[in-house]
PDB file of N, CA and C in Angstrom:
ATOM      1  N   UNK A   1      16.618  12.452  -7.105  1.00  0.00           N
ATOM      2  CA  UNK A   1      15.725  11.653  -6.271  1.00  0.00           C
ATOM      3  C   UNK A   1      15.322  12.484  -5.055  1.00  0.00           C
ATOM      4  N   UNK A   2      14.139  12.272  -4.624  1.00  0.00           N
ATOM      5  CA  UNK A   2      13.714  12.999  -3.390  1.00  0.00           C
ATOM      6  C   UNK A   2      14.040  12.660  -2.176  1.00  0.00           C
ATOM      7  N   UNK A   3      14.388  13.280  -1.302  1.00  0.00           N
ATOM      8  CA  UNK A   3      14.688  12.948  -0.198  1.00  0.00           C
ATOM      9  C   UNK A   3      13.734  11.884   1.090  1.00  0.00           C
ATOM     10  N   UNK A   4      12.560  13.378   0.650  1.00  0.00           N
ATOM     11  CA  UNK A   4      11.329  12.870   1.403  1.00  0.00           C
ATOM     12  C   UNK A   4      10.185  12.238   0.535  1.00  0.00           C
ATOM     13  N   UNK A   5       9.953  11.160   1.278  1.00  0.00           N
ATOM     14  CA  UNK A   5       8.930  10.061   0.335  1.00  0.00           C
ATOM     15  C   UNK A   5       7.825  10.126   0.572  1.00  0.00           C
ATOM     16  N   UNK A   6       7.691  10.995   1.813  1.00  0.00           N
ATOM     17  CA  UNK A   6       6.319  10.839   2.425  1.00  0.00           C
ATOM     18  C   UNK A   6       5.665  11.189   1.711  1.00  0.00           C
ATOM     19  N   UNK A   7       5.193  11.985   0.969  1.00  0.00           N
ATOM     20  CA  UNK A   7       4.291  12.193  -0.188  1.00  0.00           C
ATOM     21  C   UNK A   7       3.956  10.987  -0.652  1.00  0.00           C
ATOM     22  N   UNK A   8       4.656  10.133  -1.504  1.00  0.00           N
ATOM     23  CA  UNK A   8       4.295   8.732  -1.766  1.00  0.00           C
ATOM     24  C   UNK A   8       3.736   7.464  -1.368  1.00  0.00           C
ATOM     25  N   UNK A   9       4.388   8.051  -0.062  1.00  0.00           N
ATOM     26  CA  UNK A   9       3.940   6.722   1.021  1.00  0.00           C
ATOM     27  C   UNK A   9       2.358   7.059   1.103  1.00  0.00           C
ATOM     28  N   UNK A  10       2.134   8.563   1.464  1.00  0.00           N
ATOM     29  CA  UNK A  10       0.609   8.553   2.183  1.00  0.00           C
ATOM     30  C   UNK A  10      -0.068   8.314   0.905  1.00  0.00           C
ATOM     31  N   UNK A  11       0.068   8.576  -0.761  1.00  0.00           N
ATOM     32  CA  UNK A  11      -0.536   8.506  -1.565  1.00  0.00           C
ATOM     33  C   UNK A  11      -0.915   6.914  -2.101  1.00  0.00           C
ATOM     34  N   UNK A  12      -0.281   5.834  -1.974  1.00  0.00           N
ATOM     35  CA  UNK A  12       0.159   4.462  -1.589  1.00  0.00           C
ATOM     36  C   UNK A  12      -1.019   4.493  -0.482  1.00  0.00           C
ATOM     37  N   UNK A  13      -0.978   4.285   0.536  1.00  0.00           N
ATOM     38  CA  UNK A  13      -1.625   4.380   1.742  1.00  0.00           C
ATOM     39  C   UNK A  13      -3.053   4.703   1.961  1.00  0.00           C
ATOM     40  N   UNK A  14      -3.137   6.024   1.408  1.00  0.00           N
ATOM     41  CA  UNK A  14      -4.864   6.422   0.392  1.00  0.00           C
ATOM     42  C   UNK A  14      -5.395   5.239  -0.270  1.00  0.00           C
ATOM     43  N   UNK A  15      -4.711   5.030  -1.226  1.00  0.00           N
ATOM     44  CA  UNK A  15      -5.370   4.225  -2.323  1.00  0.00           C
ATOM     45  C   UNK A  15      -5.635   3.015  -1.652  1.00  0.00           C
ATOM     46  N   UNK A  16      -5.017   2.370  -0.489  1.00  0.00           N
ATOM     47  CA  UNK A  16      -5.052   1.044  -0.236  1.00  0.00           C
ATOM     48  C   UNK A  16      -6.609   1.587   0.933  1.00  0.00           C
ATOM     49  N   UNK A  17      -6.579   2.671   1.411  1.00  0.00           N
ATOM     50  CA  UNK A  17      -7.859   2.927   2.154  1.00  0.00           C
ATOM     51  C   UNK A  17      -8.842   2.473   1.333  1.00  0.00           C
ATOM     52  N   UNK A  18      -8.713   3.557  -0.163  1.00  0.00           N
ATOM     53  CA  UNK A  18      -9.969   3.476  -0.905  1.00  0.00           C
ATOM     54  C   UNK A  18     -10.280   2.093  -1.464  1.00  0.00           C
ATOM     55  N   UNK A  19      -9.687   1.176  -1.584  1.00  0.00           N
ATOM     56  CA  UNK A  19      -9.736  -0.026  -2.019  1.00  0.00           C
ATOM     57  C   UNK A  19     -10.582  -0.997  -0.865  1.00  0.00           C
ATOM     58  N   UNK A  20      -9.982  -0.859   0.384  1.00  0.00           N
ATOM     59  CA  UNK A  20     -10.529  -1.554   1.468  1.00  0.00           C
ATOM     60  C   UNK A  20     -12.445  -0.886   1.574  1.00  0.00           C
ATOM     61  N   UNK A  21     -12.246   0.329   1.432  1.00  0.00           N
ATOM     62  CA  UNK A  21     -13.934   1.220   1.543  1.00  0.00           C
ATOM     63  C   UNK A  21     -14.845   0.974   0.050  1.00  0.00           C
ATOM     64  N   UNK A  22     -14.062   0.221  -0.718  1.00  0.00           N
ATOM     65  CA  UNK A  22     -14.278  -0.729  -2.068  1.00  0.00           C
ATOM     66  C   UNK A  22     -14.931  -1.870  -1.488  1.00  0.00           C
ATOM     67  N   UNK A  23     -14.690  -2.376  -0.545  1.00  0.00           N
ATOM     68  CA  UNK A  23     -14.902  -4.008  -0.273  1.00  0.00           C
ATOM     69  C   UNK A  23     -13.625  -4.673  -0.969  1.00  0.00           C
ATOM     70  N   UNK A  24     -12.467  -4.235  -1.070  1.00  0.00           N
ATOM     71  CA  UNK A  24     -10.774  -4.810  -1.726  1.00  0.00           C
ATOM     72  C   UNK A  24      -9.950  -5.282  -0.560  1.00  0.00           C
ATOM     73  N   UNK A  25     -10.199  -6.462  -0.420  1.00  0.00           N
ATOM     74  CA  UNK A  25      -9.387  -6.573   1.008  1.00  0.00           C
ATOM     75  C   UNK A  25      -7.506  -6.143   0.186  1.00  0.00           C
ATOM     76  N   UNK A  26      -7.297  -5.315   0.310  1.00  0.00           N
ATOM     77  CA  UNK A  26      -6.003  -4.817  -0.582  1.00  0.00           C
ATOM     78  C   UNK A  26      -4.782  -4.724   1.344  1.00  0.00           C
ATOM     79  N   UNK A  27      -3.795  -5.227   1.055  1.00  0.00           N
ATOM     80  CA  UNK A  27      -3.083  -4.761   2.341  1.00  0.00           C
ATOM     81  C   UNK A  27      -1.806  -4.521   1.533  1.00  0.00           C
ATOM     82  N   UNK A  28      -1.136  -3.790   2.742  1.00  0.00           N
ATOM     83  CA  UNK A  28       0.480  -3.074   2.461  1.00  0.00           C
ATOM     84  C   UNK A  28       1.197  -3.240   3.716  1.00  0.00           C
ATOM     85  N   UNK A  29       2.346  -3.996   3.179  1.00  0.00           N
ATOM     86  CA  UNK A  29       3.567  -3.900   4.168  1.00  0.00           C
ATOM     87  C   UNK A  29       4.601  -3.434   3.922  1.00  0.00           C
ATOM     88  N   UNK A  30       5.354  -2.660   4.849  1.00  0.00           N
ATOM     89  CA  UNK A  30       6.625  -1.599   4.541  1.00  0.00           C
ATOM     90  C   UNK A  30       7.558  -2.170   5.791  1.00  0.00           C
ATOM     91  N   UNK A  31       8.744  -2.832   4.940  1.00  0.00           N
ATOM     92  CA  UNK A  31       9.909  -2.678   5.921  1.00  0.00           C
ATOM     93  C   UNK A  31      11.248  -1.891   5.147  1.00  0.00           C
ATOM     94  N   UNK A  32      11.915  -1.975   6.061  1.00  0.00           N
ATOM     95  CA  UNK A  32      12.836  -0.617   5.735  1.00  0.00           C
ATOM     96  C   UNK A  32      14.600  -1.795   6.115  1.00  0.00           C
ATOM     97  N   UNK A  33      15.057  -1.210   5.422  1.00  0.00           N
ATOM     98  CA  UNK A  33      16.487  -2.143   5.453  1.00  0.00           C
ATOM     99  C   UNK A  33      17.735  -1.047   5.416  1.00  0.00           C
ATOM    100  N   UNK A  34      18.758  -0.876   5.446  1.00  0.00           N
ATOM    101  CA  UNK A  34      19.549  -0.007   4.943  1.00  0.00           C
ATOM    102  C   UNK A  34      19.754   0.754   3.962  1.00  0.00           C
ATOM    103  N   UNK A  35      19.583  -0.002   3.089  1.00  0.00           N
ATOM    104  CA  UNK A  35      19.808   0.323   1.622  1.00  0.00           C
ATOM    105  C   UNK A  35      18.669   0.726   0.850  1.00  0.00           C
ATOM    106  N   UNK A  36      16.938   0.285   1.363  1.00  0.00           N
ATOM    107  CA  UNK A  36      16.041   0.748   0.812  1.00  0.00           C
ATOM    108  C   UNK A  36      14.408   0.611   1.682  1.00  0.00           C
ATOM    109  N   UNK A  37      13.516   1.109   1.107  1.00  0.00           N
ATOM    110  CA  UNK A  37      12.096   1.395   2.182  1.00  0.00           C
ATOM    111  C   UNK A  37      11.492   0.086   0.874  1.00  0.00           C
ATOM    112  N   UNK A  38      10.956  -1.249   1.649  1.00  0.00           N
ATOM    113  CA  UNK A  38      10.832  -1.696   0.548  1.00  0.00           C
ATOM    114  C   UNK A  38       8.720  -2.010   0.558  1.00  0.00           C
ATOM    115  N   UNK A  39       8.172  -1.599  -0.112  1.00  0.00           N
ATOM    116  CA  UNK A  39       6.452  -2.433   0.380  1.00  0.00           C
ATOM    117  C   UNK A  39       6.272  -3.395  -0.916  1.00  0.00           C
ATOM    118  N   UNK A  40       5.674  -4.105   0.159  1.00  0.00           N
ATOM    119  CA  UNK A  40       5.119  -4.817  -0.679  1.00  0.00           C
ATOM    120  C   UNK A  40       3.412  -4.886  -0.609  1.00  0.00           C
ATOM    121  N   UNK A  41       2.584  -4.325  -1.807  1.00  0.00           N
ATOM    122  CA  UNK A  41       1.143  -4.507  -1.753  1.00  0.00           C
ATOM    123  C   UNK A  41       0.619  -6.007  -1.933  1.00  0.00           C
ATOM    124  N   UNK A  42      -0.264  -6.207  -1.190  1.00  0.00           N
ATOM    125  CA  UNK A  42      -1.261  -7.406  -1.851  1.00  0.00           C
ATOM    126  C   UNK A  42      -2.913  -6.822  -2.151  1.00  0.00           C
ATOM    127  N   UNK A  43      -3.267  -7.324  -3.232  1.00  0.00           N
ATOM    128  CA  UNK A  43      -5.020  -7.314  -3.792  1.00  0.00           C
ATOM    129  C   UNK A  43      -4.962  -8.817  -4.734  1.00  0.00           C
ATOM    130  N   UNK A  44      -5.976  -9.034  -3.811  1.00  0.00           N
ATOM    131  CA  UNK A  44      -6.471  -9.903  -4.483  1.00  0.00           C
ATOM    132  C   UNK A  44      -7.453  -9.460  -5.724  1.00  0.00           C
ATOM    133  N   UNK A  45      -7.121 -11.800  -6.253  1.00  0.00           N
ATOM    134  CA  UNK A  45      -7.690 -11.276  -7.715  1.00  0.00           C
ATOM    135  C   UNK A  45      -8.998 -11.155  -7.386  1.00  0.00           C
ATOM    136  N   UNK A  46      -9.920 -12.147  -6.490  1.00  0.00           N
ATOM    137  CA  UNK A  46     -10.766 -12.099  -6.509  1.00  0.00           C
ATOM    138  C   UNK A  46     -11.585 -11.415  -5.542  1.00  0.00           C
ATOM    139  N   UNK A  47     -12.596 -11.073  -5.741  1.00  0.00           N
ATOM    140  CA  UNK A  47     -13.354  -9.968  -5.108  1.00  0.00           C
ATOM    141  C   UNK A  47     -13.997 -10.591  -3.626  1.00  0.00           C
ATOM    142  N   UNK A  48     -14.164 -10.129  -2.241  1.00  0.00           N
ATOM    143  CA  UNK A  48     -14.285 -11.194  -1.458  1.00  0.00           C
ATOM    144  C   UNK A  48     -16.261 -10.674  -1.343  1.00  0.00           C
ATOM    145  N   UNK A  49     -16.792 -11.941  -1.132  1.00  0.00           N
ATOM    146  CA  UNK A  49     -17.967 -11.620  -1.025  1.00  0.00           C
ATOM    147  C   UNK A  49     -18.394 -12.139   0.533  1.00  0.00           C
ATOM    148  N   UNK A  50     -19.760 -11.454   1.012  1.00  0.00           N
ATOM    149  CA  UNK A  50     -20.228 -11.171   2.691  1.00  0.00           C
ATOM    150  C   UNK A  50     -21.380 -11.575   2.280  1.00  0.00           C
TER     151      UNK A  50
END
């Protein structure tokens, strides 16, 4: 297992950019506990319209 996650995280993090520059209202939350870094994504199903 890797030590460093950051690679993952920012790649996670990208995608939720490119989703939002989609019109994806997509969000990510990261909390961190002892034992693990945990996120949780949300996207919706449906597409939001303006």
């Amino acid at each position: 297992m890797l030590k460093d996650v950051r690679v993952f995280l920012n790649t996670v993090s990208r995608s939720i950019d490119l989703m939002k520059q989609g019109g994806i209202d997509a969000g990510m939350r990261r909390e961190e506990t002892e034992d693990a870094l945990i996120l949780t994504i949300s996207i919706p199903k449906a597409r939001q319209t303006t």
